[in-house]
C-alpha atoms as a PDB file:
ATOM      1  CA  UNK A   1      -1.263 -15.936  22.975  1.00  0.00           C
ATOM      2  CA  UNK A   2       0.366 -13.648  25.742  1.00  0.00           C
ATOM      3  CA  UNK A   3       3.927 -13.023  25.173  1.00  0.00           C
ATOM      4  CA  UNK A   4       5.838 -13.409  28.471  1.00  0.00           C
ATOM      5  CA  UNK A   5       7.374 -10.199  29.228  1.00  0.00           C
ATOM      6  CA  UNK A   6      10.571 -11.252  30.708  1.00  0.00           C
ATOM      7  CA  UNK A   7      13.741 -10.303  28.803  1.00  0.00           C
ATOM      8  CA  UNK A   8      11.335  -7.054  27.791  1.00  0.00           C
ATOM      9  CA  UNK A   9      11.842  -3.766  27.900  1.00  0.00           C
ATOM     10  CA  UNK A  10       8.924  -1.026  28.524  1.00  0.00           C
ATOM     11  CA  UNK A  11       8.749   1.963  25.918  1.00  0.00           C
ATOM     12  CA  UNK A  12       6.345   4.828  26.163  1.00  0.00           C
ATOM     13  CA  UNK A  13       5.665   5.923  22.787  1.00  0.00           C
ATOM     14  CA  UNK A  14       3.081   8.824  21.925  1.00  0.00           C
ATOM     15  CA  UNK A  15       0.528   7.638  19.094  1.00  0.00           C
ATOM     16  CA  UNK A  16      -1.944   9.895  17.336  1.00  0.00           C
ATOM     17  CA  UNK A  17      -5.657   8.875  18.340  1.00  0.00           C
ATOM     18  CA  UNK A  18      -6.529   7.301  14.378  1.00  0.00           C
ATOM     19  CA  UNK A  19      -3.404   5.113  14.351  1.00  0.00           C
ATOM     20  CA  UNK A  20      -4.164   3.653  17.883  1.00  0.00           C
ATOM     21  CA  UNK A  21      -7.673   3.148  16.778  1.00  0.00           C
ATOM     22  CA  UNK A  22      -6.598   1.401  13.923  1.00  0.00           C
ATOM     23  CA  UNK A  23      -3.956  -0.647  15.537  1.00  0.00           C
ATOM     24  CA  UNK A  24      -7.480  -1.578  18.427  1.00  0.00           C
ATOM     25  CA  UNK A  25      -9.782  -2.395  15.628  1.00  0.00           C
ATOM     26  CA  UNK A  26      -6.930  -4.569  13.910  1.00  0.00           C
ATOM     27  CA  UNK A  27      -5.899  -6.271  16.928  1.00  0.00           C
ATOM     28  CA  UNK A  28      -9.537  -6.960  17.846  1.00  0.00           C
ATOM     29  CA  UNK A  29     -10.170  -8.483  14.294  1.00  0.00           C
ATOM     30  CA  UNK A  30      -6.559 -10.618  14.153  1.00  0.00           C
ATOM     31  CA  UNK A  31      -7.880 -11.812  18.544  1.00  0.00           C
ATOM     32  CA  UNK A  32      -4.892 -10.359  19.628  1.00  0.00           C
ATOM     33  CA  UNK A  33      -4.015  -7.516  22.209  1.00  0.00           C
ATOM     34  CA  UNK A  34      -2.284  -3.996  20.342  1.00  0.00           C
ATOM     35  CA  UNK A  35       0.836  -4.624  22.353  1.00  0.00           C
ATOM     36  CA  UNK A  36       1.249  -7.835  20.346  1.00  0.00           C
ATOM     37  CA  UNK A  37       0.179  -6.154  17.111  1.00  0.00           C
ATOM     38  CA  UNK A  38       2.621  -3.474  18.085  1.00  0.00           C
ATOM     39  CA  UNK A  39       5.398  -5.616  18.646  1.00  0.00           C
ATOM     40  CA  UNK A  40       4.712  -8.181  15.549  1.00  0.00           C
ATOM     41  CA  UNK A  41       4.676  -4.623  13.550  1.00  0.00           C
ATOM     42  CA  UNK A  42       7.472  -3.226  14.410  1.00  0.00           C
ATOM     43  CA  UNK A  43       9.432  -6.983  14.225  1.00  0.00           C
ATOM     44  CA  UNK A  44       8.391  -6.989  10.075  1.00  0.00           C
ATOM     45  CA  UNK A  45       9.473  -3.711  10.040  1.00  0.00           C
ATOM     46  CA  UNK A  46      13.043  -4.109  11.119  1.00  0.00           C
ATOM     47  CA  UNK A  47      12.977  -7.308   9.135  1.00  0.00           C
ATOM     48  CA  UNK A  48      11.852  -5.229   5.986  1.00  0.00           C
ATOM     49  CA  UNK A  49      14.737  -3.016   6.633  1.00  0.00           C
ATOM     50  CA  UNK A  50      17.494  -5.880   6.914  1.00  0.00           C
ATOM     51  CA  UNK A  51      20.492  -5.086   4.425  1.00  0.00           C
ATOM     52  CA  UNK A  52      19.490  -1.562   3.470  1.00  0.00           C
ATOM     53  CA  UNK A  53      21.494   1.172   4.460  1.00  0.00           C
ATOM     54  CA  UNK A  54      20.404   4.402   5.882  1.00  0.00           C
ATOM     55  CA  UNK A  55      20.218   5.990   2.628  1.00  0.00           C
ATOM     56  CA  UNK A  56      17.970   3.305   0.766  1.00  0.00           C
ATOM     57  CA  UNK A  57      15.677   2.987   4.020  1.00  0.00           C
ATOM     58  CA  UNK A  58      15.578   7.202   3.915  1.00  0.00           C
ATOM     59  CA  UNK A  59      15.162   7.254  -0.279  1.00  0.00           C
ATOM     60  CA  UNK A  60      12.310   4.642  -0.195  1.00  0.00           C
ATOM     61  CA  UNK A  61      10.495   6.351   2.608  1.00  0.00           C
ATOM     62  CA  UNK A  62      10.811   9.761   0.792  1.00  0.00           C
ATOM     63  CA  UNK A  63       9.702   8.138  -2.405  1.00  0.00           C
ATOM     64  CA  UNK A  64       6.212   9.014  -3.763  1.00  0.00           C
ATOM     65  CA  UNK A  65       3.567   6.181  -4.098  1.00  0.00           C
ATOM     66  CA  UNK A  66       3.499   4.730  -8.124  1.00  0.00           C
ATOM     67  CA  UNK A  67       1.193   6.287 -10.235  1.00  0.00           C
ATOM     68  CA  UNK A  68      -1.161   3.884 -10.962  1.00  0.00           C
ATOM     69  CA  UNK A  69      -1.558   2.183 -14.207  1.00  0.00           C
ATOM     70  CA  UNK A  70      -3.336   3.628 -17.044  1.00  0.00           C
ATOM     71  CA  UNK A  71      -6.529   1.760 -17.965  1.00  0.00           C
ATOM     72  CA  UNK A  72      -6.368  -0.783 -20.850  1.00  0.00           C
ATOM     73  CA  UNK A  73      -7.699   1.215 -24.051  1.00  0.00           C
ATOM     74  CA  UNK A  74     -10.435  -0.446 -25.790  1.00  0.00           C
ATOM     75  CA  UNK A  75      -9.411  -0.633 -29.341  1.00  0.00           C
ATOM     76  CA  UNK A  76     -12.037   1.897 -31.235  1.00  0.00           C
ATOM     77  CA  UNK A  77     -14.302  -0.483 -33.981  1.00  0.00           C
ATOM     78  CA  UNK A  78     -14.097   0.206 -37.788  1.00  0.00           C
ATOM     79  CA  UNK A  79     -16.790   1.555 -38.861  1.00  0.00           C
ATOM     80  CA  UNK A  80     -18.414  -0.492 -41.571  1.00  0.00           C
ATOM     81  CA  UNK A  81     -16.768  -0.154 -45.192  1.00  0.00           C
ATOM     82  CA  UNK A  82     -19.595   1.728 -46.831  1.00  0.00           C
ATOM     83  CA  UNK A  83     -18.948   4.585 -44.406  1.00  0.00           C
ATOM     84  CA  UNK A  84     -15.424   4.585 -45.076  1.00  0.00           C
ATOM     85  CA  UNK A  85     -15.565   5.109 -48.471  1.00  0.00           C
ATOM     86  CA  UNK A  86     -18.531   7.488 -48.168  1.00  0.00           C
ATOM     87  CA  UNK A  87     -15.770   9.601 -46.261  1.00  0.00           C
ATOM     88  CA  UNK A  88     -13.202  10.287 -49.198  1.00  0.00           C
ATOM     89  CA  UNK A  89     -15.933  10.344 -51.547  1.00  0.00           C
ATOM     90  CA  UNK A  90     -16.181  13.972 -53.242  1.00  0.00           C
ATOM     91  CA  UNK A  91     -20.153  15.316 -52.381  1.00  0.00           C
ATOM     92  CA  UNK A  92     -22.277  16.094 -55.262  1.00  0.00           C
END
């Protein structure tokens, strides 16, 4: 669906070559053109930065990604009781 472009207003905005490649193969896959994937991009943008103030938006955008989480540790298994006790037993 073609957005009518009354009530618009043009922008020229300089992209680097991967993220207009990205935003064509994107656009191709959703069936729509990259001016609408530009424009529905920039919409949940804004809408992601209701409320904040200029500090939050500039804090989270500094921020560094999470760390991801640790991988569960597999608890180790006993070993069997014979070898436990062979452990503290004095050699002879």
């Amino acid at each position: 669906m073609t957005e009518s472009t009354e009530n618009m207003v043009l922008r020229t905005v300089y992209l680097p070559v991967d993220i207009d490649r990205r935003l064509k193969d994107l656009g191709f896959a959703l069936g729509i053109t990259k001016n609408e994937l530009i424009r529905t991009i920039i919409r949940d943008g804004i809408g992601a930065y209701a409320g904040q103030t200029f500090e939050e938006r500039l804090a989270s955008a500094a921020a560094p990604a999470p760390a991801p989480a640790p991988a569960p540790r597999r608890p180790r298994e006993a070993a069997p009781k014979a070898a436990r006790q062979a452990a503290f037993e004095p050699a002879e």
